[in-house]
PDB file of N, CA and C in Angstrom:
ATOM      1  N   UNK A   1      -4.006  15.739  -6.620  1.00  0.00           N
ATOM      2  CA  UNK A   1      -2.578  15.398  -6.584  1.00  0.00           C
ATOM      3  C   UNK A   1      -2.421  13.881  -6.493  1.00  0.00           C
ATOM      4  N   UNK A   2      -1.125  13.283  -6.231  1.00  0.00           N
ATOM      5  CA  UNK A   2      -1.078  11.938  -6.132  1.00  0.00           C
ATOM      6  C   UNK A   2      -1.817  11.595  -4.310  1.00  0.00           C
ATOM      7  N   UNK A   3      -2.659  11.040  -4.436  1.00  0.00           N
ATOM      8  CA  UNK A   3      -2.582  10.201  -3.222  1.00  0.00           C
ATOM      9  C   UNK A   3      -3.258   8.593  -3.917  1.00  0.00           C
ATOM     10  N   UNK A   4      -3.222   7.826  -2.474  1.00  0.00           N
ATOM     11  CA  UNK A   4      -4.230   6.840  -2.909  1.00  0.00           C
ATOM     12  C   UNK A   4      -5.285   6.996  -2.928  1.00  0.00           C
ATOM     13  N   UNK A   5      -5.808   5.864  -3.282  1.00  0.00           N
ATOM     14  CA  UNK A   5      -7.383   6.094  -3.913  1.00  0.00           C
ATOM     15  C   UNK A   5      -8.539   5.433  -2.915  1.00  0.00           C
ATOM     16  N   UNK A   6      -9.765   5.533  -2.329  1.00  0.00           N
ATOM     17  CA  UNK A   6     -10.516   5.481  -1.331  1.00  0.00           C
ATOM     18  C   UNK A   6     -10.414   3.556  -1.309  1.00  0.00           C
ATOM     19  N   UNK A   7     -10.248   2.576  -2.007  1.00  0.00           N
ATOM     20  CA  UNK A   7     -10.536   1.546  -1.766  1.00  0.00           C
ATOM     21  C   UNK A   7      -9.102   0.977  -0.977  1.00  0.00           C
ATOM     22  N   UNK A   8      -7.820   1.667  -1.449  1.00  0.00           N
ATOM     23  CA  UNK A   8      -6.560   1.397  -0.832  1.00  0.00           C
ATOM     24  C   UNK A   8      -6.762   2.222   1.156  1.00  0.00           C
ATOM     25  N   UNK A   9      -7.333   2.935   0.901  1.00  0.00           N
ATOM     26  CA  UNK A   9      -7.801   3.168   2.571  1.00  0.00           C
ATOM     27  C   UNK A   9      -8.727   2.681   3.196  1.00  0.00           C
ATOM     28  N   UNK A  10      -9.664   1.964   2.553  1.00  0.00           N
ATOM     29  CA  UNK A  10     -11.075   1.210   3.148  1.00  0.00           C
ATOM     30  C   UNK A  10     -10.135  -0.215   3.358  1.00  0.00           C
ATOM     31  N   UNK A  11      -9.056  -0.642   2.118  1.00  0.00           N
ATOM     32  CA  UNK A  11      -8.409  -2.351   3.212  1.00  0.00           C
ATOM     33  C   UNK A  11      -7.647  -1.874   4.409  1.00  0.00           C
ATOM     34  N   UNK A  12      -7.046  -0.900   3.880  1.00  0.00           N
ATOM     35  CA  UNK A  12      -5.971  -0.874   5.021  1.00  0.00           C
ATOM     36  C   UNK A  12      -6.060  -0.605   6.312  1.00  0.00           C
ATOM     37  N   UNK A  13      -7.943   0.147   6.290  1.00  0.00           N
ATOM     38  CA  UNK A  13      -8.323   0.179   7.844  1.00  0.00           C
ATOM     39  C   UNK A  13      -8.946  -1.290   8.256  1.00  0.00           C
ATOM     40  N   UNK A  14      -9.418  -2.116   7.463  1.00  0.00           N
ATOM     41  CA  UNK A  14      -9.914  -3.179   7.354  1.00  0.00           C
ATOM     42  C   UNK A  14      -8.984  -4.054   7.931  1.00  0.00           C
ATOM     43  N   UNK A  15      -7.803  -4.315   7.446  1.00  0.00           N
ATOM     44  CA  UNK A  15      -6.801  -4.799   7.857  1.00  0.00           C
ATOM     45  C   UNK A  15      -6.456  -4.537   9.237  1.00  0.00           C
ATOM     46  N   UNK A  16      -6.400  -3.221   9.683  1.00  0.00           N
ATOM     47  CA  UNK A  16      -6.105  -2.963  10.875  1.00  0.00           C
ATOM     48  C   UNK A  16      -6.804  -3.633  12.074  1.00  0.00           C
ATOM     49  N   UNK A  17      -8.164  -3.224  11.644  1.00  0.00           N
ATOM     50  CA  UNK A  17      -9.176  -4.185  12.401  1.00  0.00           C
ATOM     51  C   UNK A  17      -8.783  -5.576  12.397  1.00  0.00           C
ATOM     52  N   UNK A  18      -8.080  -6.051  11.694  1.00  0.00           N
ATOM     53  CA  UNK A  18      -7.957  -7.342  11.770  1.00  0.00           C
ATOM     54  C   UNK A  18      -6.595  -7.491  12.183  1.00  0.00           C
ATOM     55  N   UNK A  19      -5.833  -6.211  12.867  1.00  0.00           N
ATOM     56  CA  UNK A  19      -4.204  -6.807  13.562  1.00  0.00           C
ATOM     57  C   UNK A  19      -3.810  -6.794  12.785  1.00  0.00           C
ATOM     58  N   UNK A  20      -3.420  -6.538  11.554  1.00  0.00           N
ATOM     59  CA  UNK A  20      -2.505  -6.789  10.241  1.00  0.00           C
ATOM     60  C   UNK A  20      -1.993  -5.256  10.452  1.00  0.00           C
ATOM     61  N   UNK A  21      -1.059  -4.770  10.077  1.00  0.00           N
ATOM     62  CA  UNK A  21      -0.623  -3.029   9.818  1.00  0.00           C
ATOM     63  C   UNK A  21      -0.213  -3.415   8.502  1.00  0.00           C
ATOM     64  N   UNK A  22      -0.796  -2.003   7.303  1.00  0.00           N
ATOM     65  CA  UNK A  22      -0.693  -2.455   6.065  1.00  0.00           C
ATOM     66  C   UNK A  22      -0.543  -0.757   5.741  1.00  0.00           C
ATOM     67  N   UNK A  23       0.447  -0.403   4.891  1.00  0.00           N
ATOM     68  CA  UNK A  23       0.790   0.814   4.580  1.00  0.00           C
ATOM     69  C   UNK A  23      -0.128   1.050   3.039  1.00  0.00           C
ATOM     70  N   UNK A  24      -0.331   2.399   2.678  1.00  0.00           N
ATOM     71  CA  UNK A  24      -0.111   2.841   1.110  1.00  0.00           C
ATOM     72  C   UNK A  24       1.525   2.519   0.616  1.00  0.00           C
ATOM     73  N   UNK A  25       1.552   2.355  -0.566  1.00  0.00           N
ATOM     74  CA  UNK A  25       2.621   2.426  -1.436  1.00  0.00           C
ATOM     75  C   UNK A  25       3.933   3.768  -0.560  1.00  0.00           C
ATOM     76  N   UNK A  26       4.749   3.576  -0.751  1.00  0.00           N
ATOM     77  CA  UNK A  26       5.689   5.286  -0.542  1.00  0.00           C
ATOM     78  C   UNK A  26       5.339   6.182  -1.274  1.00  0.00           C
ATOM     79  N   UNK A  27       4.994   7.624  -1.506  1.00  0.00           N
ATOM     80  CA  UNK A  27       5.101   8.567  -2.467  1.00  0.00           C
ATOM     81  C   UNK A  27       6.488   8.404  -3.177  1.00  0.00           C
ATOM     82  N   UNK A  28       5.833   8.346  -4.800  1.00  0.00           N
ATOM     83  CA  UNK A  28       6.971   8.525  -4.902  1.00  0.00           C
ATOM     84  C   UNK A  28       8.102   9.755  -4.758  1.00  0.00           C
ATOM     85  N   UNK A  29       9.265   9.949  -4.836  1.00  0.00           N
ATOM     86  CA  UNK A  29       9.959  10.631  -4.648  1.00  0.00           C
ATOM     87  C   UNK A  29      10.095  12.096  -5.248  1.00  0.00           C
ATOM     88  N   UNK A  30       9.691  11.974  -6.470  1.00  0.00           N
ATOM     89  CA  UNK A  30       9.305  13.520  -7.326  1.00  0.00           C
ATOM     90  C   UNK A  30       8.425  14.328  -6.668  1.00  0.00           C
ATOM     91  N   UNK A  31       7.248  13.308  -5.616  1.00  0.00           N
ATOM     92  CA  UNK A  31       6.121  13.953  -5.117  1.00  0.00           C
ATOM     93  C   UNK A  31       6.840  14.394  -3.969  1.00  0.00           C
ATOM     94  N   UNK A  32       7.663  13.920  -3.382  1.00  0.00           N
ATOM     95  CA  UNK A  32       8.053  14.529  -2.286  1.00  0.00           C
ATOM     96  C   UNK A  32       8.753  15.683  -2.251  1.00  0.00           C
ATOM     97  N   UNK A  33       8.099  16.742  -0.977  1.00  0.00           N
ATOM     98  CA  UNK A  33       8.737  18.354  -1.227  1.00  0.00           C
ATOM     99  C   UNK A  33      10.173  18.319  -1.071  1.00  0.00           C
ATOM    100  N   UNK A  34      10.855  17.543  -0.667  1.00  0.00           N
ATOM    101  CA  UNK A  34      12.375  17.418  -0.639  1.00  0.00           C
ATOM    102  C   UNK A  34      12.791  17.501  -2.069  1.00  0.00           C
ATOM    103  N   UNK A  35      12.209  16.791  -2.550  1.00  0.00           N
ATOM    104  CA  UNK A  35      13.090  15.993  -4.267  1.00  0.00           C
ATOM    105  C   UNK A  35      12.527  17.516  -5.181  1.00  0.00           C
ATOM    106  N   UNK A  36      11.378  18.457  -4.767  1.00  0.00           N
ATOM    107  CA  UNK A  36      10.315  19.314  -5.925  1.00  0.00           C
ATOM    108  C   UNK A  36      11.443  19.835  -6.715  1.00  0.00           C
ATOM    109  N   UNK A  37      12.485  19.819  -6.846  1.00  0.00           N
ATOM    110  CA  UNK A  37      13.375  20.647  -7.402  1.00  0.00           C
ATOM    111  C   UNK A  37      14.291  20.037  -8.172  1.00  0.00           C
ATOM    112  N   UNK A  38      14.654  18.616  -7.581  1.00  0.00           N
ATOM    113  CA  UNK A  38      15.272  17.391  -8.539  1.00  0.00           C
ATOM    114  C   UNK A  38      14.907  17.082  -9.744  1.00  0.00           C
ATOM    115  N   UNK A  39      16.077  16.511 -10.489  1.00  0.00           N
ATOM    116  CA  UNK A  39      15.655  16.302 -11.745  1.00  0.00           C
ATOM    117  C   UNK A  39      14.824  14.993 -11.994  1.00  0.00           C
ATOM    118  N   UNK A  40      13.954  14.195 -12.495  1.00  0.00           N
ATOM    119  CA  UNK A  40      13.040  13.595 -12.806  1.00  0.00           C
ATOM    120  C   UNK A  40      12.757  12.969 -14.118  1.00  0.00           C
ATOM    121  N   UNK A  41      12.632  11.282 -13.908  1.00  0.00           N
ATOM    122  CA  UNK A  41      12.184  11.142 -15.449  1.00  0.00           C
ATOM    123  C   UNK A  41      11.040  10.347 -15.002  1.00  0.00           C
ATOM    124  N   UNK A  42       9.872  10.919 -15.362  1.00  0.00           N
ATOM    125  CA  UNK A  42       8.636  10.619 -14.756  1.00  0.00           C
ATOM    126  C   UNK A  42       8.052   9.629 -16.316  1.00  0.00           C
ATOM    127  N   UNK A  43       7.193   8.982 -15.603  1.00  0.00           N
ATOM    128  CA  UNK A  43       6.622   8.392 -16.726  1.00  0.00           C
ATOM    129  C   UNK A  43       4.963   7.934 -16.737  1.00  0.00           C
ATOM    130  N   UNK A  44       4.837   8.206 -15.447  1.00  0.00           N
ATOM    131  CA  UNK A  44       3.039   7.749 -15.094  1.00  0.00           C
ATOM    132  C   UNK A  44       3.243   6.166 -14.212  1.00  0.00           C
ATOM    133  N   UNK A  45       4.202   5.693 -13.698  1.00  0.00           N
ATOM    134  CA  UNK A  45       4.229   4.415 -13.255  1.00  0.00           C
ATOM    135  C   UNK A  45       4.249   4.819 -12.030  1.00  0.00           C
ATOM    136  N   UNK A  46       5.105   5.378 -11.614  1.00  0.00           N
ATOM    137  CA  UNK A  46       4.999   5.337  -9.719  1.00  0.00           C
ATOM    138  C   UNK A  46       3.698   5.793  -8.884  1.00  0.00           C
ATOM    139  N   UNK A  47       2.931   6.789  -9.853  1.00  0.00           N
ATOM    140  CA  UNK A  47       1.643   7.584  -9.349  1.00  0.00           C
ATOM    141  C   UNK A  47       0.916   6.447  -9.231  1.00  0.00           C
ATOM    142  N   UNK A  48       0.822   5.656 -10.277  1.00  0.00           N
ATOM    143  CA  UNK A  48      -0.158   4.527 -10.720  1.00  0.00           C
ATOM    144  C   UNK A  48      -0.255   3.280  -9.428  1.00  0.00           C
ATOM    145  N   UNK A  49       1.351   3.018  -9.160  1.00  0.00           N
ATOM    146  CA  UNK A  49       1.003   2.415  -8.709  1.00  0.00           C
ATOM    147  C   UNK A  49       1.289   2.923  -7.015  1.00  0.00           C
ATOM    148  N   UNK A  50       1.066   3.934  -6.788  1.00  0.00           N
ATOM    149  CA  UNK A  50       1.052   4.610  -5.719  1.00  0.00           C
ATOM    150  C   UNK A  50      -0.269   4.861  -5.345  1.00  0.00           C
ATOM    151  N   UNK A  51      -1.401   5.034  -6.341  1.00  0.00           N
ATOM    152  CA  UNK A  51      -2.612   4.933  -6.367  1.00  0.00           C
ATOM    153  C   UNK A  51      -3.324   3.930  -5.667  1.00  0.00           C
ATOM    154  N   UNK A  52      -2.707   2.756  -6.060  1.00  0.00           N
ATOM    155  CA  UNK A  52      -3.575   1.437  -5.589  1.00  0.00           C
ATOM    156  C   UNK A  52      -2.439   0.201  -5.221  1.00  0.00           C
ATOM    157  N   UNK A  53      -1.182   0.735  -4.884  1.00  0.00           N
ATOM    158  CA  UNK A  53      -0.310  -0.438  -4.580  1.00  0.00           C
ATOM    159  C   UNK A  53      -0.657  -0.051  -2.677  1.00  0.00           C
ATOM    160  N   UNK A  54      -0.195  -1.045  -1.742  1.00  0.00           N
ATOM    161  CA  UNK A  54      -0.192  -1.523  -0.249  1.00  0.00           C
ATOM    162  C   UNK A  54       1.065  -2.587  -0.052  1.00  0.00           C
ATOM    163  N   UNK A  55       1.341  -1.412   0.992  1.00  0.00           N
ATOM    164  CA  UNK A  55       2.121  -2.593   1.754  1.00  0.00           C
ATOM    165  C   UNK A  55       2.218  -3.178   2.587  1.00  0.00           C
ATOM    166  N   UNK A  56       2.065  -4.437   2.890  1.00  0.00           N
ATOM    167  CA  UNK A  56       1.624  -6.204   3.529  1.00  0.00           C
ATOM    168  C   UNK A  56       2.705  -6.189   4.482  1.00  0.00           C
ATOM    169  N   UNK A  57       2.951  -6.678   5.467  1.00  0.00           N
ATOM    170  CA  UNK A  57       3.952  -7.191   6.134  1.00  0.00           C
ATOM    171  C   UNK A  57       4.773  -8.272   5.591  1.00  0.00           C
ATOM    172  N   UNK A  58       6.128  -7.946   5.869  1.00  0.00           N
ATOM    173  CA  UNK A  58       7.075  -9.154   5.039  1.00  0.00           C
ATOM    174  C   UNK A  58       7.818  -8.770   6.433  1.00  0.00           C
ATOM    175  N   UNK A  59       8.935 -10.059   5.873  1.00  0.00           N
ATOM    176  CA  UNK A  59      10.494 -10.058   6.353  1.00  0.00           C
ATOM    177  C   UNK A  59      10.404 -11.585   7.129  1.00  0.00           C
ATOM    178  N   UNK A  60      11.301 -11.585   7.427  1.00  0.00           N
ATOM    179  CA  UNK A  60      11.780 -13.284   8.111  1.00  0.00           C
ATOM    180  C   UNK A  60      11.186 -13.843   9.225  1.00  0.00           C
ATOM    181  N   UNK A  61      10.289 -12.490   9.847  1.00  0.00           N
ATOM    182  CA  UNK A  61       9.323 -12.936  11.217  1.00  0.00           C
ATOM    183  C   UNK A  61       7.811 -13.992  10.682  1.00  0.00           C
ATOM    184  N   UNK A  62       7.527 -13.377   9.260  1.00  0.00           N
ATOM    185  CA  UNK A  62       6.100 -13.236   8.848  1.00  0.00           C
ATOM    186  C   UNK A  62       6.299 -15.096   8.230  1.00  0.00           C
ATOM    187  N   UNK A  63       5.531 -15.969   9.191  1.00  0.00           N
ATOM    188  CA  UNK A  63       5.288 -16.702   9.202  1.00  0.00           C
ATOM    189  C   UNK A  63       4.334 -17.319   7.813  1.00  0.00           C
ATOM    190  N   UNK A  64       4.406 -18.547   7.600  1.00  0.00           N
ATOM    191  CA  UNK A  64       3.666 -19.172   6.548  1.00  0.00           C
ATOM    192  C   UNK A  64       2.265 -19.118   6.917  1.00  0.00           C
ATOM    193  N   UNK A  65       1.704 -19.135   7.872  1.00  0.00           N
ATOM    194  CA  UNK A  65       0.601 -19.392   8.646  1.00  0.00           C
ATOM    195  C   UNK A  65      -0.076 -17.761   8.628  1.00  0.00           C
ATOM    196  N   UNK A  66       0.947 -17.209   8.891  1.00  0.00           N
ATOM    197  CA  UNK A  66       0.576 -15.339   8.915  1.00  0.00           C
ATOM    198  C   UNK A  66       0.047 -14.853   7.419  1.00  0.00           C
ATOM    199  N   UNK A  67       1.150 -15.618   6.831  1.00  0.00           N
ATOM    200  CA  UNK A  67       0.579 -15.138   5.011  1.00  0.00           C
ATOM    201  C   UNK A  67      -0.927 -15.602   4.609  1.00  0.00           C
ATOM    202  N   UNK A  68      -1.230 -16.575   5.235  1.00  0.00           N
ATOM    203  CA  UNK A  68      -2.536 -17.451   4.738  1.00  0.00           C
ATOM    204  C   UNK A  68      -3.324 -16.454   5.671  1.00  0.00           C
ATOM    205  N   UNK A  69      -3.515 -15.604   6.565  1.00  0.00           N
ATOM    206  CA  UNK A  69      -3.997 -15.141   7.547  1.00  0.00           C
ATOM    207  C   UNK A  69      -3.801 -13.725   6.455  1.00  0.00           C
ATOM    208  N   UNK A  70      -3.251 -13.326   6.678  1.00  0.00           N
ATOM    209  CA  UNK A  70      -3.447 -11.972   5.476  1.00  0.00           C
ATOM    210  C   UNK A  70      -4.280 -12.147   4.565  1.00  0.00           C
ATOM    211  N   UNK A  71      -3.633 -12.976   3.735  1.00  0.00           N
ATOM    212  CA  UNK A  71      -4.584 -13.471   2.316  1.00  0.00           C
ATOM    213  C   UNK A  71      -5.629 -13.574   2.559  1.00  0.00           C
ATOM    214  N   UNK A  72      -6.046 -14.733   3.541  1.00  0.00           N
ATOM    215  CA  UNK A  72      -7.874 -14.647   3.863  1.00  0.00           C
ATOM    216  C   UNK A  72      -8.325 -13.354   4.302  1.00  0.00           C
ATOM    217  N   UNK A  73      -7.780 -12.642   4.769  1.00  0.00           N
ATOM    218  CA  UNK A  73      -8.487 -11.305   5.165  1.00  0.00           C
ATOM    219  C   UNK A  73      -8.423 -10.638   4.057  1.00  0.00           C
ATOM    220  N   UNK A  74      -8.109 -10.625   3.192  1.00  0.00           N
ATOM    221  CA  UNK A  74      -8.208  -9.345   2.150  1.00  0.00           C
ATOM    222  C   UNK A  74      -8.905 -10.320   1.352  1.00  0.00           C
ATOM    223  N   UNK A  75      -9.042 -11.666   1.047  1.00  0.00           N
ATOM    224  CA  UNK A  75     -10.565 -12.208   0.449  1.00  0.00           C
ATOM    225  C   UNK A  75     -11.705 -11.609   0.932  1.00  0.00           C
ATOM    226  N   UNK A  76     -11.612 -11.658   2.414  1.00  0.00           N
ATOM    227  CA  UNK A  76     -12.701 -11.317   2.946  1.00  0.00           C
ATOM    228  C   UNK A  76     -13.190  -9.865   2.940  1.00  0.00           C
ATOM    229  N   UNK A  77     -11.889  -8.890   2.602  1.00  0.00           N
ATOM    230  CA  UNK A  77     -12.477  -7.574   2.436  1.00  0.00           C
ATOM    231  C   UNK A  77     -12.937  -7.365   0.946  1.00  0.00           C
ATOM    232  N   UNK A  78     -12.416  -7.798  -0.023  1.00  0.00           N
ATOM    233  CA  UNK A  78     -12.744  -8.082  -0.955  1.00  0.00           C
ATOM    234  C   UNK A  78     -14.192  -8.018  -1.419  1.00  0.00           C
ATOM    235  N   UNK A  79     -14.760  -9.841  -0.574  1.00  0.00           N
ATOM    236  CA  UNK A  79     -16.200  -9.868  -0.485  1.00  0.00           C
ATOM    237  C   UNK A  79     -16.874  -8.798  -0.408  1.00  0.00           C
ATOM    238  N   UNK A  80     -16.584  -8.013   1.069  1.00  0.00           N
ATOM    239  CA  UNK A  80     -17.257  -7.204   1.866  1.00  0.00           C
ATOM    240  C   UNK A  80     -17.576  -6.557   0.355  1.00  0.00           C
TER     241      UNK A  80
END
């Protein structure tokens, strides 16, 4: 079915370890058992990038200094 894919769960625990909280993508909404019955114009984009999209911390708290601090950590998982 749709989930993510093992490397989008190997950063995001990675991340954790490193104090960052970093989500998978949202399901999209077709996948969700609420919507199974809604009408739908699917196209292969939301799975895709539900597959391998993450979500980073934002909003008006997340410092310039914090972003460079993310970024180097996901270089560094990267490496790994």
């Amino acid at each position: 079915d749709c989930q993510p894919n093992e490397n989008v769960e190997a950063l995001r625990a990675f991340m954790l370890g490193k104090k960052i909280e970093a989500r998978p993508v949202w399901k999209p909404m077709h996948k969700q058992p609420v919507y199974k019955d809604a009408p739908a114009y699917i196209n292969g984009v939301s799975e895709a990038i539900f597959k391998i999209g993450m979500c980073l911390p934002a909003g008006p708290w997340v410092t310039d200094e914090d972003v460079y601090y993310i970024v180097e950590c996901i270089k560094e998982a990267i490496v790994k």
